[in-house]
N, C-alpha and C. Protein backbone atom coordinates (compact mmCIF):
# COMPACT_ATOMS: atom_id res chain seq x y z
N UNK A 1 103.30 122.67 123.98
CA UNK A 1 101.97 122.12 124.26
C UNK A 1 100.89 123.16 123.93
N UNK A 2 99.84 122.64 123.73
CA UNK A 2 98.60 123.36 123.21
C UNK A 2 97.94 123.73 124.66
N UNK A 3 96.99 124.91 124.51
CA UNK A 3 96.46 125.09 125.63
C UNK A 3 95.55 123.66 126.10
N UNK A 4 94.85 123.31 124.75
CA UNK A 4 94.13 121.71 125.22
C UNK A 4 94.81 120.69 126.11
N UNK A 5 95.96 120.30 125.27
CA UNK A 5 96.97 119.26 125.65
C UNK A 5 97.44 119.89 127.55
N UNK A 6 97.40 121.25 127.56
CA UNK A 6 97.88 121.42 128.65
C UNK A 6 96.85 120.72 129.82
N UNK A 7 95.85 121.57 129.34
CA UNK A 7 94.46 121.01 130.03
C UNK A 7 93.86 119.91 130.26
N UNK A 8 94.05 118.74 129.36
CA UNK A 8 94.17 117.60 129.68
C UNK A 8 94.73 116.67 130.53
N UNK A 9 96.20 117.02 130.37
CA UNK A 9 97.89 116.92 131.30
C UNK A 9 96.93 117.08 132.50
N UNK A 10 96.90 118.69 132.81
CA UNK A 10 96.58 118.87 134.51
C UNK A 10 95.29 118.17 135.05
N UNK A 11 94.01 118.05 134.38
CA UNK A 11 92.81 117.73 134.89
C UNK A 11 93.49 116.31 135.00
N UNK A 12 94.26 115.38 134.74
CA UNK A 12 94.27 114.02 134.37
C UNK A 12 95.48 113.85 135.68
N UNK A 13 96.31 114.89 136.14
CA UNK A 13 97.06 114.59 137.35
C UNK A 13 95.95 115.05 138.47
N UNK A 14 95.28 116.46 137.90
CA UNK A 14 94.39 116.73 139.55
C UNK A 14 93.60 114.97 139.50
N UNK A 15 92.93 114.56 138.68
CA UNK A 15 92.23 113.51 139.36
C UNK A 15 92.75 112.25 140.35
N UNK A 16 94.40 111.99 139.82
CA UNK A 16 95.52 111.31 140.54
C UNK A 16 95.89 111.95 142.17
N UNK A 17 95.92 113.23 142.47
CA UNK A 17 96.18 113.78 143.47
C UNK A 17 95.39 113.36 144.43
N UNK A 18 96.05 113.01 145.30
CA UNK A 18 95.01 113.12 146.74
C UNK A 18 94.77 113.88 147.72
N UNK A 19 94.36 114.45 148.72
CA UNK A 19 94.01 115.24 149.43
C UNK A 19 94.54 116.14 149.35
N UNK A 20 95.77 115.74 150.30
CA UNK A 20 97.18 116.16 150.85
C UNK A 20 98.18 117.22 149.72
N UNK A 21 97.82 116.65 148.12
CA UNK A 21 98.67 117.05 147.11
C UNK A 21 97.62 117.76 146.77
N UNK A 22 96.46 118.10 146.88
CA UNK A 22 95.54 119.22 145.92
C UNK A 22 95.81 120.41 147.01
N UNK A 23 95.54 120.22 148.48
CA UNK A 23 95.43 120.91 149.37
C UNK A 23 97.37 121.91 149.44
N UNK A 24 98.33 121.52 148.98
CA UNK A 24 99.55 121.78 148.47
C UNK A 24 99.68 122.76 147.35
N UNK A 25 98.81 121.94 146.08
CA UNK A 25 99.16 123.18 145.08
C UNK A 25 98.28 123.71 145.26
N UNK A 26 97.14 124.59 145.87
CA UNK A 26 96.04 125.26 146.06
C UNK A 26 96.87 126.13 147.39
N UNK A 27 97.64 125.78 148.12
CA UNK A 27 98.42 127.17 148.96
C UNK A 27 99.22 127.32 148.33
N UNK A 28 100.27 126.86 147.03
CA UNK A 28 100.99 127.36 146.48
C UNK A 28 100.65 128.46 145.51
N UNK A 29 99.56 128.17 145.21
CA UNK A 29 98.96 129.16 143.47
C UNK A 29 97.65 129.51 143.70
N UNK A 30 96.96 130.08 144.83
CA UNK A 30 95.47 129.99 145.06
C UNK A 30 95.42 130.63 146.48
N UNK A 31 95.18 132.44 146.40
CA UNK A 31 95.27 132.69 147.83
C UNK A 31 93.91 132.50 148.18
N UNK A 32 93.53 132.44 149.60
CA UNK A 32 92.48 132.16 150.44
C UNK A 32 91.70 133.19 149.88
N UNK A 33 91.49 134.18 149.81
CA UNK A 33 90.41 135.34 149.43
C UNK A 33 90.10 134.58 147.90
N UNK A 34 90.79 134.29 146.99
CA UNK A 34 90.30 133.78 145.77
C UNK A 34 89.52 132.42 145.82
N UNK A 35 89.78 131.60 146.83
CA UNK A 35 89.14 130.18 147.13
C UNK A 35 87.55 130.74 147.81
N UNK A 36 87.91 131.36 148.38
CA UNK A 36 86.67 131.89 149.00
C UNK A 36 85.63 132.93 147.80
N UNK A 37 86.33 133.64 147.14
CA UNK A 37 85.69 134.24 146.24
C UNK A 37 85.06 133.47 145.35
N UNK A 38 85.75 132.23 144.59
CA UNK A 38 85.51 131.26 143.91
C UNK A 38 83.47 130.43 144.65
N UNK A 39 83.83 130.54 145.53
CA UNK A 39 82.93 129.86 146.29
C UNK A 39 82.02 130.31 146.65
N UNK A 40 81.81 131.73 146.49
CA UNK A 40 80.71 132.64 146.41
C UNK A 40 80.40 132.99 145.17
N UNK A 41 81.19 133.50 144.86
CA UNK A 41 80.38 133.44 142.94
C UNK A 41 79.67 131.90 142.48
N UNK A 42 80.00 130.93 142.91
CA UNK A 42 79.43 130.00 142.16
C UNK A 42 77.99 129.68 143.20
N UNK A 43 77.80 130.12 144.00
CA UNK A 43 76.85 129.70 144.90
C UNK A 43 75.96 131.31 144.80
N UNK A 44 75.89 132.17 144.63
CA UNK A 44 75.03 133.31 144.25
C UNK A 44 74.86 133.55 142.48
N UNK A 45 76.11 132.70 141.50
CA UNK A 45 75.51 132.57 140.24
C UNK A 45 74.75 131.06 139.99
N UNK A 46 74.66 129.99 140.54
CA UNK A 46 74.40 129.16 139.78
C UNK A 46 73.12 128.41 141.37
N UNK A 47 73.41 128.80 142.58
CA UNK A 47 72.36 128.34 143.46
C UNK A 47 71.36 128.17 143.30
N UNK A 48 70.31 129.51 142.62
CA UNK A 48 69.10 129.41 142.08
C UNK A 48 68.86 128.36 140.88
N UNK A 49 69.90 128.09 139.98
CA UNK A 49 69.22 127.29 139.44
C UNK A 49 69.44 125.89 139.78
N UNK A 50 70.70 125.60 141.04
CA UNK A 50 70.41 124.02 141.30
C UNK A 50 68.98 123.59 141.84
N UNK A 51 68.74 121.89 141.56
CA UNK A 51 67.69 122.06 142.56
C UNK A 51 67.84 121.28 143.62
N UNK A 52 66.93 121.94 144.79
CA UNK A 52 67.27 121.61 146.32
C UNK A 52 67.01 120.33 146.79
N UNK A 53 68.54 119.59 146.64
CA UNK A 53 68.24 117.98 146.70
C UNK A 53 69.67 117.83 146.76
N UNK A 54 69.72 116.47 147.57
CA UNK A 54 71.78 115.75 147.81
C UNK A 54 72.03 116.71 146.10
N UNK A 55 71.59 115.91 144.70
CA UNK A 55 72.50 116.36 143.50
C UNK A 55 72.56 118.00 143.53
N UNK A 56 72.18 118.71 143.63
CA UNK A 56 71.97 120.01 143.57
C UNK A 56 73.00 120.50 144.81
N UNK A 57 72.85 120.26 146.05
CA UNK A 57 73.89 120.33 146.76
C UNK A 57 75.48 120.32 146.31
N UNK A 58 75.29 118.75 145.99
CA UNK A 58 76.84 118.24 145.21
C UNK A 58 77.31 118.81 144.21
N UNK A 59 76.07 119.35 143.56
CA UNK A 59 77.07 119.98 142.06
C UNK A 59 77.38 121.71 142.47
N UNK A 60 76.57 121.94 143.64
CA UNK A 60 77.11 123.43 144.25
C UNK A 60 78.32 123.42 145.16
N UNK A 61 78.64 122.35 145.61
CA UNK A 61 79.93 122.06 146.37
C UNK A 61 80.70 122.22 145.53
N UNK A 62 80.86 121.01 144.16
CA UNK A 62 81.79 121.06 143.19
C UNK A 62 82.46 121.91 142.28
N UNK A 63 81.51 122.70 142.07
CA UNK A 63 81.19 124.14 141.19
C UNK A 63 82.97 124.91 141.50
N UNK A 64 83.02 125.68 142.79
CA UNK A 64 84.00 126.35 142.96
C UNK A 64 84.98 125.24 142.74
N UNK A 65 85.38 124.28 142.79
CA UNK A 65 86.67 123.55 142.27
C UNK A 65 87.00 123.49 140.79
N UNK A 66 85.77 123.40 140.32
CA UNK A 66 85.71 123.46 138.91
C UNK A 66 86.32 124.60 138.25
N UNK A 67 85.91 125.56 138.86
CA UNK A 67 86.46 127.34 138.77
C UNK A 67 87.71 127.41 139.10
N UNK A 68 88.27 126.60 139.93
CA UNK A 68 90.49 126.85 140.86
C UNK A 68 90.45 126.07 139.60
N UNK A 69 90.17 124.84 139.48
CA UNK A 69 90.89 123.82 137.79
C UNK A 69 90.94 125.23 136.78
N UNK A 70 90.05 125.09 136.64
CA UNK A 70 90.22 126.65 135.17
C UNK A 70 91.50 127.61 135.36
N UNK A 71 91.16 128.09 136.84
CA UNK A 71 91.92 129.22 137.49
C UNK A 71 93.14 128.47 137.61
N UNK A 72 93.36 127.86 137.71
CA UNK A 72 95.23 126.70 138.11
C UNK A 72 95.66 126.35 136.40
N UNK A 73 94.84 126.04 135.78
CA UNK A 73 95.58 125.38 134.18
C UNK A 73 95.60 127.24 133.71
N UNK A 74 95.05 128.52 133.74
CA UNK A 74 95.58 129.60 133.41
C UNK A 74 96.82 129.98 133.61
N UNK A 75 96.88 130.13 134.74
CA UNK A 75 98.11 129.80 135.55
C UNK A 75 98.98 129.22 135.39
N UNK A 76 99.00 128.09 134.69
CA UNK A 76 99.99 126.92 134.25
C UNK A 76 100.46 127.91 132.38
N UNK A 77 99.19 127.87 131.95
CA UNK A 77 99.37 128.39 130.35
C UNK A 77 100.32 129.68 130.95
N UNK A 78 100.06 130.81 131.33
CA UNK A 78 100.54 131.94 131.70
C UNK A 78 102.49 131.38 131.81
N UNK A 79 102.73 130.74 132.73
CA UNK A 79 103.86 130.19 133.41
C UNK A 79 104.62 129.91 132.44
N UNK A 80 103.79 128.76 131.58
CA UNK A 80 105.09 128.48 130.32
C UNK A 80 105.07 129.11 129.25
N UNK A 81 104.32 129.94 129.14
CA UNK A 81 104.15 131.05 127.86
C UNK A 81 105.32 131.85 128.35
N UNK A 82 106.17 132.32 129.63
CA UNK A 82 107.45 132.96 130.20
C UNK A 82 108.43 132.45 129.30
């Protein structure tokens, strides 16, 4: 598989997952200091420029998940490149 094809694969099961199964592979491959790190970098790089409103909120919530997807399909490439 291509790194694309990989990336596709996973974003297309994370959207299938529900709670229970994201909250699973995120203690399997995702320690707490990195979820949390994730979640501060995106809220001291990108805060200033949301703007202060529900959408601006929502896309600063979303932000650090967006960052574990990246950070989890590396992870995946890394794994089968073994």
């Amino acid at each position: 598989m291509t790194d694309r094809e990989i990336a596709i694969e996973f974003t297309e099961m994370w959207d299938s997952f529900d709670v229970e199964e994201i909250n699973s592979l995120l203690a399997k491959n995702v320690s707490m200091d990195l979820l949390e790190f994730f979640s501060s970098y995106a809220s001291e790089s990108f805060g200033e420029l949301l703007s202060d409103d529900p959408v601006g909120h929502e896309l600063e919530r979303r932000l650090p998940n967006l960052m574990i997807i990246g950070y989890i399909i590396r992870v995946l490439e890394e794994r089968l490149q073994e």
